[in-house]
C-alpha atoms as a PDB file:
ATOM      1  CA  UNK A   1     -55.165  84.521  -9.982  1.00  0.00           C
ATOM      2  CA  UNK A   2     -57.567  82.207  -7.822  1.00  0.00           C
ATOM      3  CA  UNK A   3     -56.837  79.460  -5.622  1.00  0.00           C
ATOM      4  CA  UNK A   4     -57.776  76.594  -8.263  1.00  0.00           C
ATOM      5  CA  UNK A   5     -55.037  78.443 -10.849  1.00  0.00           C
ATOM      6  CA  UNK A   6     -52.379  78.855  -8.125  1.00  0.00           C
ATOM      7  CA  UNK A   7     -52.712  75.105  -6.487  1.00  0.00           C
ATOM      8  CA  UNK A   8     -52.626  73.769 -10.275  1.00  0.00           C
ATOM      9  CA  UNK A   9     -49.399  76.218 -11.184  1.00  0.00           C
ATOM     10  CA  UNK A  10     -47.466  74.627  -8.299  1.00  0.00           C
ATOM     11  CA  UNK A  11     -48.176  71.408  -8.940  1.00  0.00           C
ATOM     12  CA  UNK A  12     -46.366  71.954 -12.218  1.00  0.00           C
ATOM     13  CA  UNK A  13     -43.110  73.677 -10.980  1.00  0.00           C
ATOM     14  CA  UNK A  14     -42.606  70.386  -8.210  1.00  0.00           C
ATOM     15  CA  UNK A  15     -43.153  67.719 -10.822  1.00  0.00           C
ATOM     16  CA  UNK A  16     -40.661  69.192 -13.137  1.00  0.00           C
ATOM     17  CA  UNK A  17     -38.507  69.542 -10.821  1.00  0.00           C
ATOM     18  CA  UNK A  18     -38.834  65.545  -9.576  1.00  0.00           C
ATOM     19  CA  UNK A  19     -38.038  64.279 -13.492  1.00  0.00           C
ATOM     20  CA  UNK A  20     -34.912  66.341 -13.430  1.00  0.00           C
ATOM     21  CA  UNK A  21     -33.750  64.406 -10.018  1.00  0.00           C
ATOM     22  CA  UNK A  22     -35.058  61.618 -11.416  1.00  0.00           C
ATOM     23  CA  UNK A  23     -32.612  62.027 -14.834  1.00  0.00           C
ATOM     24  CA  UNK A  24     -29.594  62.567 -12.266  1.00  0.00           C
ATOM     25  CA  UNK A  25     -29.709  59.296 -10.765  1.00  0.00           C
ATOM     26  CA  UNK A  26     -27.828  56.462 -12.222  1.00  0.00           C
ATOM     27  CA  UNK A  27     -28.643  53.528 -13.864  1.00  0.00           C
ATOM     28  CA  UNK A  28     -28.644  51.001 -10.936  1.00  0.00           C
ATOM     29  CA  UNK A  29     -30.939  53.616  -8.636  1.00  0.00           C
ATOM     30  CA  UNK A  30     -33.988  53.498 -10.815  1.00  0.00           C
ATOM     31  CA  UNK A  31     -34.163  49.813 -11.596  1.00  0.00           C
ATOM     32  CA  UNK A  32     -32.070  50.269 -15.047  1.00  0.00           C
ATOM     33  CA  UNK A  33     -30.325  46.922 -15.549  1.00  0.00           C
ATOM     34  CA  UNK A  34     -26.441  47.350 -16.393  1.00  0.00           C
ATOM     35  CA  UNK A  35     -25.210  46.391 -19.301  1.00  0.00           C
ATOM     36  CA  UNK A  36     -21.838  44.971 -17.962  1.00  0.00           C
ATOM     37  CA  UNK A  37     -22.637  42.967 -14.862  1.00  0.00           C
ATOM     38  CA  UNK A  38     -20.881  42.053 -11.945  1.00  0.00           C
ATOM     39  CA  UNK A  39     -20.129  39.586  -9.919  1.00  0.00           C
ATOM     40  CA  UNK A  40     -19.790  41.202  -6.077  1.00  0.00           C
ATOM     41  CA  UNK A  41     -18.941  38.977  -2.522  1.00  0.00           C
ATOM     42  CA  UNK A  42     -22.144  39.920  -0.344  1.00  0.00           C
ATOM     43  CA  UNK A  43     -19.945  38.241   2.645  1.00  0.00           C
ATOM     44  CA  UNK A  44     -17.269  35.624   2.749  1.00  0.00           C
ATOM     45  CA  UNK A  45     -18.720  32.604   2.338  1.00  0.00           C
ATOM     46  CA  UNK A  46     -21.359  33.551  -0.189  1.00  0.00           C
ATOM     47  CA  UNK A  47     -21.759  35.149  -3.921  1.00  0.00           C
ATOM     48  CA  UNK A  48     -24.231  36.600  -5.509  1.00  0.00           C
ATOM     49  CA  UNK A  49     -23.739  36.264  -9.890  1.00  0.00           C
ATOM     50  CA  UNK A  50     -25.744  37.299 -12.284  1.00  0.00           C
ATOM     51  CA  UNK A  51     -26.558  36.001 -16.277  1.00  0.00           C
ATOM     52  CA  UNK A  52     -24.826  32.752 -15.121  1.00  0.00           C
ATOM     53  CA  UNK A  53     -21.448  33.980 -14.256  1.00  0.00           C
ATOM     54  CA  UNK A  54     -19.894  31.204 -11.853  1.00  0.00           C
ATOM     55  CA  UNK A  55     -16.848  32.449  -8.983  1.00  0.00           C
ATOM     56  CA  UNK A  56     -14.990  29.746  -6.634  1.00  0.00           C
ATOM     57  CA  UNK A  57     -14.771  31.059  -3.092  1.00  0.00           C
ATOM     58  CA  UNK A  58     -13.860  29.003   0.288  1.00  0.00           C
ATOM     59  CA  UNK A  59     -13.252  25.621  -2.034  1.00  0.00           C
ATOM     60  CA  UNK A  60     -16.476  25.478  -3.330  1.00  0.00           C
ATOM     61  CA  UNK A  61     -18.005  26.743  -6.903  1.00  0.00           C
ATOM     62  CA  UNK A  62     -21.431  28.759  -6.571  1.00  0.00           C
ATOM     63  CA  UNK A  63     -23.762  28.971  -9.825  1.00  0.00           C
ATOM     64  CA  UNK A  64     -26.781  31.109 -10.807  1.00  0.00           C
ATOM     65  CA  UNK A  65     -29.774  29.092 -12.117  1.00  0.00           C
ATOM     66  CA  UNK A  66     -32.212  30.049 -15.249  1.00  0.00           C
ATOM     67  CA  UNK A  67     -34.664  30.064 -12.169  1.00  0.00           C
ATOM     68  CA  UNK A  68     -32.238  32.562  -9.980  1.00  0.00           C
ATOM     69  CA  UNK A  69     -31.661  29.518  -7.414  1.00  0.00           C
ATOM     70  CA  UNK A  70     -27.891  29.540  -6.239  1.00  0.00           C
ATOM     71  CA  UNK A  71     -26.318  25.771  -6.811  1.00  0.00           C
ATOM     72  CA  UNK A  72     -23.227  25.069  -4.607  1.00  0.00           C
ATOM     73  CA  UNK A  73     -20.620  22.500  -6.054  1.00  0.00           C
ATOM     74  CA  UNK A  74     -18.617  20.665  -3.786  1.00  0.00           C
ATOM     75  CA  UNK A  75     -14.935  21.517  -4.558  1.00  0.00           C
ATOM     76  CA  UNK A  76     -13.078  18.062  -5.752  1.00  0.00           C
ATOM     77  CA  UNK A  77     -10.689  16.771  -3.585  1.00  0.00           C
ATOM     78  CA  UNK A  78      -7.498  14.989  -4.413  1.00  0.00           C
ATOM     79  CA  UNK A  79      -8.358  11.114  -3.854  1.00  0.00           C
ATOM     80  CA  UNK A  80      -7.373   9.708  -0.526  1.00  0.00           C
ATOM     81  CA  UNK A  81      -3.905   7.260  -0.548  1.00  0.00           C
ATOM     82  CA  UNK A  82      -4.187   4.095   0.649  1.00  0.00           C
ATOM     83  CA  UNK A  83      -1.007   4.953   3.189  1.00  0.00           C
ATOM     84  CA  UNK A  84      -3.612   7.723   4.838  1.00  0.00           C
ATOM     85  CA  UNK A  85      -6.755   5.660   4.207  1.00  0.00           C
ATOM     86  CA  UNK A  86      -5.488   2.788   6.020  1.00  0.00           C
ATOM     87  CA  UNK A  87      -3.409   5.035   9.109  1.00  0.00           C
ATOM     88  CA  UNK A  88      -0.340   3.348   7.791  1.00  0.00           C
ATOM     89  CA  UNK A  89       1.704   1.225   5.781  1.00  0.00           C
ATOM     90  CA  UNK A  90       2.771  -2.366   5.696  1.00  0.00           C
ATOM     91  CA  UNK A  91       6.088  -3.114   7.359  1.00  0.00           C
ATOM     92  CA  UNK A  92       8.290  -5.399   5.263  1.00  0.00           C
ATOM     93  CA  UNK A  93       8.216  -8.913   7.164  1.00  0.00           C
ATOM     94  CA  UNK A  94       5.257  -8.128   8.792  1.00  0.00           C
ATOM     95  CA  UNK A  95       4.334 -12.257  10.077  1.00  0.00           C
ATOM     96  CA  UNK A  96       0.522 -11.353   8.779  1.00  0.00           C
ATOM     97  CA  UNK A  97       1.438 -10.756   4.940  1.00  0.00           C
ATOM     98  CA  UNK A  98       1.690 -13.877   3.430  1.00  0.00           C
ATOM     99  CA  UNK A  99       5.153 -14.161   1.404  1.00  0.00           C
ATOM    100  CA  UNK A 100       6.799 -12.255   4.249  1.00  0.00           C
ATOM    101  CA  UNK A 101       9.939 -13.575   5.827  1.00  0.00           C
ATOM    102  CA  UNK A 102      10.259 -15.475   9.619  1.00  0.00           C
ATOM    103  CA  UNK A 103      12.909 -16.166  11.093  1.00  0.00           C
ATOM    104  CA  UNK A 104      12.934 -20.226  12.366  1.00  0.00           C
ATOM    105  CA  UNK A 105      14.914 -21.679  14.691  1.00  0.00           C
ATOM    106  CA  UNK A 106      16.734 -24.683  13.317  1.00  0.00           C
ATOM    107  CA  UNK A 107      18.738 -27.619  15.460  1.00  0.00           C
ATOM    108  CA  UNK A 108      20.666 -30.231  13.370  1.00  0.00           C
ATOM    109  CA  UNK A 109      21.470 -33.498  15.560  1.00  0.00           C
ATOM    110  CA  UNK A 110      23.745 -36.902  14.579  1.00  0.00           C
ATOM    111  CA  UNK A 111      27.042 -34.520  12.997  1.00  0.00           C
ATOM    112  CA  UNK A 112      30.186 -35.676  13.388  1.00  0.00           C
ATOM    113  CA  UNK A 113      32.192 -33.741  16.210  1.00  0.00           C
ATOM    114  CA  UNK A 114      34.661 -32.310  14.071  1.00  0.00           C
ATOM    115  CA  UNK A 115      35.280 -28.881  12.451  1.00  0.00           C
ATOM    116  CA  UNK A 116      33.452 -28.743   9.406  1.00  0.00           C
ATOM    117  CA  UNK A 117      30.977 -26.715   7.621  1.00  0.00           C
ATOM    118  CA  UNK A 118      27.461 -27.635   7.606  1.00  0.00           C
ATOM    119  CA  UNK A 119      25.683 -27.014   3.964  1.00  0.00           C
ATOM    120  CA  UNK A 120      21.857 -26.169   4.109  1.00  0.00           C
ATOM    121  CA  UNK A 121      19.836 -25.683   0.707  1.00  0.00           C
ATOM    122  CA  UNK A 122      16.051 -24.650   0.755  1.00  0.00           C
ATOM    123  CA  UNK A 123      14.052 -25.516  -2.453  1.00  0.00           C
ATOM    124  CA  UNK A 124      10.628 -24.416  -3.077  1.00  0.00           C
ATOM    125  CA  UNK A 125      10.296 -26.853  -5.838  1.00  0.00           C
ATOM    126  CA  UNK A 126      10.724 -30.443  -7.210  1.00  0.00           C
ATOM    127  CA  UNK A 127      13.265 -28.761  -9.411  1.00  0.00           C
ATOM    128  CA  UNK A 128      17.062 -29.670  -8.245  1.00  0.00           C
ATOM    129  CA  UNK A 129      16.242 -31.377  -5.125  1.00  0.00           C
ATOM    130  CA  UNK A 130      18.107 -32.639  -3.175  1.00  0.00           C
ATOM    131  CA  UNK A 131      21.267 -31.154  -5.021  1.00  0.00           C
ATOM    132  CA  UNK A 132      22.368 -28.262  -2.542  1.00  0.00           C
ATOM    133  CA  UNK A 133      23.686 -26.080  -4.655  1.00  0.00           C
ATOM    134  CA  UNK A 134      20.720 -26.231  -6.843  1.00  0.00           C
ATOM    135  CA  UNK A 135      18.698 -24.611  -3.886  1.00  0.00           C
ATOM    136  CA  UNK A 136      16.407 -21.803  -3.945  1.00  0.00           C
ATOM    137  CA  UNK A 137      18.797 -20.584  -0.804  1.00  0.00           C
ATOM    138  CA  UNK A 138      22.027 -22.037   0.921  1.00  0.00           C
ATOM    139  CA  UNK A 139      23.294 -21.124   3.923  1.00  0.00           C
ATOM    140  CA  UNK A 140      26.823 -22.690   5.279  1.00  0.00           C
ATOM    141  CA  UNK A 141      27.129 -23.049   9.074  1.00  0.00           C
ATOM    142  CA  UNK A 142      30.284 -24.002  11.330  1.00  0.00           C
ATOM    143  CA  UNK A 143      30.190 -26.706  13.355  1.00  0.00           C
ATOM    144  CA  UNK A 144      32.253 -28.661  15.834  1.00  0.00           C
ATOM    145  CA  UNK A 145      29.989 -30.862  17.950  1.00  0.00           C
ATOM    146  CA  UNK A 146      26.990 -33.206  17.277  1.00  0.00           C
ATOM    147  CA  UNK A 147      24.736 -30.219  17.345  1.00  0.00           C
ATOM    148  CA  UNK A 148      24.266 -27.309  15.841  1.00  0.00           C
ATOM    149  CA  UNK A 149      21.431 -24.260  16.294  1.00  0.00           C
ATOM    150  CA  UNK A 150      21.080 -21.438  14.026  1.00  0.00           C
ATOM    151  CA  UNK A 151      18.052 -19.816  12.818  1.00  0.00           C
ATOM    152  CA  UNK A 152      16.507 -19.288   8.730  1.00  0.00           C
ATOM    153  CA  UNK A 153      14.665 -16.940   6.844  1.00  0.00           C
ATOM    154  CA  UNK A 154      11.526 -18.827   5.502  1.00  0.00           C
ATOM    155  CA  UNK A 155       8.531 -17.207   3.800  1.00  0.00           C
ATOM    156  CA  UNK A 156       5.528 -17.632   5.439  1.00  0.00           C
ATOM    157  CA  UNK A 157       2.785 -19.967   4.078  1.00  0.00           C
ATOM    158  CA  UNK A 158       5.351 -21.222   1.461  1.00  0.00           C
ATOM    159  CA  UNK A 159       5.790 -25.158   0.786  1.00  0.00           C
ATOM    160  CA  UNK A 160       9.972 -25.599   0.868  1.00  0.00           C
ATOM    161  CA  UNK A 161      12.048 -28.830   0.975  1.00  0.00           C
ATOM    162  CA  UNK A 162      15.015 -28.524   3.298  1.00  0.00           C
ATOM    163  CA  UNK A 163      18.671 -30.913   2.457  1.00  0.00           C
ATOM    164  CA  UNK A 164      21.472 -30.281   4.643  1.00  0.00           C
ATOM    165  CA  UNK A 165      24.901 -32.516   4.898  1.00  0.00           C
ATOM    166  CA  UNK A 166      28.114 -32.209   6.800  1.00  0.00           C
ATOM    167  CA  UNK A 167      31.203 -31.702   4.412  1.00  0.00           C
ATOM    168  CA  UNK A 168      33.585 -33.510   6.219  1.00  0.00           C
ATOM    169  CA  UNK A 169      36.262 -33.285   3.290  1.00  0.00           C
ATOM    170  CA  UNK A 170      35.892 -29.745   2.455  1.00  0.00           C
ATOM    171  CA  UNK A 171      35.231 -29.944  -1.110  1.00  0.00           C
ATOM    172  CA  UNK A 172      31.505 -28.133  -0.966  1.00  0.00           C
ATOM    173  CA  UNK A 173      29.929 -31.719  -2.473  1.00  0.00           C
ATOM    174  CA  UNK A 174      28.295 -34.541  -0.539  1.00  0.00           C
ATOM    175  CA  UNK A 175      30.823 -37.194  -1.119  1.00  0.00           C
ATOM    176  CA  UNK A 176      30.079 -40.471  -2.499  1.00  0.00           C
ATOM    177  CA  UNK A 177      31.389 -44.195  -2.832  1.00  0.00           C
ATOM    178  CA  UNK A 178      31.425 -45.831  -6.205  1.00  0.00           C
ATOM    179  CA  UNK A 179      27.985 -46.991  -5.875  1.00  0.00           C
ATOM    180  CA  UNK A 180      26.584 -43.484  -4.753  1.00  0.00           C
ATOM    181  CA  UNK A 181      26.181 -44.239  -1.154  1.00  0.00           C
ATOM    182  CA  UNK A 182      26.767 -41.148   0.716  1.00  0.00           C
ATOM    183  CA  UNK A 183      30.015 -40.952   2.462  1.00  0.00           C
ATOM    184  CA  UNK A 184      29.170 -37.827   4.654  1.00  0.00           C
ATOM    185  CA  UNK A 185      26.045 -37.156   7.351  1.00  0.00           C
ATOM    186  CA  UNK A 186      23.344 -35.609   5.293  1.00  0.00           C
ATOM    187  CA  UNK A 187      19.179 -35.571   6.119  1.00  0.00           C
ATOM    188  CA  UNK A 188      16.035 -33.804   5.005  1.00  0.00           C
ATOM    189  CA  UNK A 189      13.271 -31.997   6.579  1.00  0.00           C
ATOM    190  CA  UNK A 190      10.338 -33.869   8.080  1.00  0.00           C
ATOM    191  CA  UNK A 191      13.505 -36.487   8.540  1.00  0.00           C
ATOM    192  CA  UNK A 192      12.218 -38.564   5.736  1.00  0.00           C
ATOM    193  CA  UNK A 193      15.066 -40.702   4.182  1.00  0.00           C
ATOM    194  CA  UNK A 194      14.876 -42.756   0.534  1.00  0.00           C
ATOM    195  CA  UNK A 195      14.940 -46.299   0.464  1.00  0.00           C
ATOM    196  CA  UNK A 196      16.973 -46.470  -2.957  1.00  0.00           C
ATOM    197  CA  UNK A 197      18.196 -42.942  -3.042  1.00  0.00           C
ATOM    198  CA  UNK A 198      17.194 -39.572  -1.792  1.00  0.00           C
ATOM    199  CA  UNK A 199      13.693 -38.974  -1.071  1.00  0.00           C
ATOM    200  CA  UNK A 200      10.972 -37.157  -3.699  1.00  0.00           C
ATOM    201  CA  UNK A 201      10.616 -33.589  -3.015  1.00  0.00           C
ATOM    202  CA  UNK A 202       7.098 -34.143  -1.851  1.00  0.00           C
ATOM    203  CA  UNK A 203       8.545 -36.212   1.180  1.00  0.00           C
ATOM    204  CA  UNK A 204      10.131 -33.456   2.357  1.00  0.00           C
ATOM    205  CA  UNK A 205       7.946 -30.244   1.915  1.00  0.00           C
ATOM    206  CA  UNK A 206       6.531 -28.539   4.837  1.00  0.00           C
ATOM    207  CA  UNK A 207       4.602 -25.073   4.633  1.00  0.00           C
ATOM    208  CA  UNK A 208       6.070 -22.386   7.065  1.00  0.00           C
ATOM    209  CA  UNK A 209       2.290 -21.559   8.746  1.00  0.00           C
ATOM    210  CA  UNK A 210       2.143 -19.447  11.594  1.00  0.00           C
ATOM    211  CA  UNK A 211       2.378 -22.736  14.282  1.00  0.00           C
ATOM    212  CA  UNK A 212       5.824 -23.518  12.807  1.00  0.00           C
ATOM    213  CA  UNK A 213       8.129 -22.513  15.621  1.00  0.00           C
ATOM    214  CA  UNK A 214      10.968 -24.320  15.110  1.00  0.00           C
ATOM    215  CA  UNK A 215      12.848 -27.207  12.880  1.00  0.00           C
ATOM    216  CA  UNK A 216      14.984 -30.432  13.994  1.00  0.00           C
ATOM    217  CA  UNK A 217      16.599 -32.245  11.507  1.00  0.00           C
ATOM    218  CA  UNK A 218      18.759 -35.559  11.833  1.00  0.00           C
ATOM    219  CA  UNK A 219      21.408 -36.385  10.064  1.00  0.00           C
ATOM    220  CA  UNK A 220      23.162 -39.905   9.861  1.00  0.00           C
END
């Protein structure tokens, strides 16, 4: 056998012997393309898919492109209260929410000094005034001198109309003669008085603002 013969026999042997490796190997080693396939983590933060398959890792959804380009989507996130947006809440009575309540200081001078409850009604409207028990609020305070202090709960920035009187005879009424003269001390806010009767509602409104610090009322 001559060189040329022997070189060319040889050749033969190793190349059959490379397709037979070749035919061990699987799928995924020659560049075969699986039919079933998977979605694997290449680390933690990242994910590698394949024929569009989407996974949601770390919060946030990863998806495969036509073009092979990876597309992160932001994870949604529960919307934000307004107690957490704004660091807190409103307090209840806060003096900077309109329609909250103040507390004011109120002095009522010219009483008779004698044991007797002191009636105060506080409208917010035309409607029942000056008729204390038709008062958006009434509030009944002891007295036994000329003067008495206590304080009220107003809301703020609200227009109210203020009657007060002195029952002298205890029967919860501002007494009367027959010609419907009061017989008892009674006044108003702003001190305003009627010429032929009690005074209009308009009279006696006052708005509780933020520069009212106090109230003095006079009876007679």
């Amino acid at each position: 056998m001559d060189r040329r013969t022997r070189a060319a026999l040889i050749t033969g042997v190793l190349a059959a012997a490379g397709l037979g490796l070749w035919a061990m190997l699987p799928p995924s080693e020659h560049g075969e393309v699986s039919s079933n396939p998977q979605v694997s983590n290449v680390s933690g933060d990242s994910v590698r898919s394949s024929n569009n398959v989407a996974v949601t890792t770390h919060g946030a959804e990863i998806r495969e492109s036509s073009e092979g380009e990876e597309t992160v989507l932001a994870e949604e996130q529960p919307p934000v209260s307004e107690e957490t947006a704004d660091g807190g809440n409103v307090v209840a009575g806060d003096e900077s929410v309109a329609g909250s309540l103040r507390q004011i200081p109120v002095t009522i001078r010219g009483l008779k000094a004698v044991d007797a409850l002191v009636h105060v009604a506080v409208f917010e409207s035309a409607t029942g005034f000056p008729n204390v028990v038709a008062g958006a609020a009434t509030t009944t305070v002891a007295a036994a001198a000329e003067q008495v202090d206590f304080s009220l709960e107003l809301k703020r920035d609200a227009a109210i109309a203020i009657a007060v009187f002195q029952d002298l005879d205890g029967n919860k009424v501002l007494t009367k003669n027959g010609l419907g003269i009061p017989l008892e001390p009674y006044g108003f806010s702003n001190n305003v008085r009627g010429a032929f009767g009690p005074p209009r509602f308009d009279k006696a409104k006052l708005t509780v603002t933020g520069a009212l610090e106090s109230l003095e009322i006079r009876v007679r």
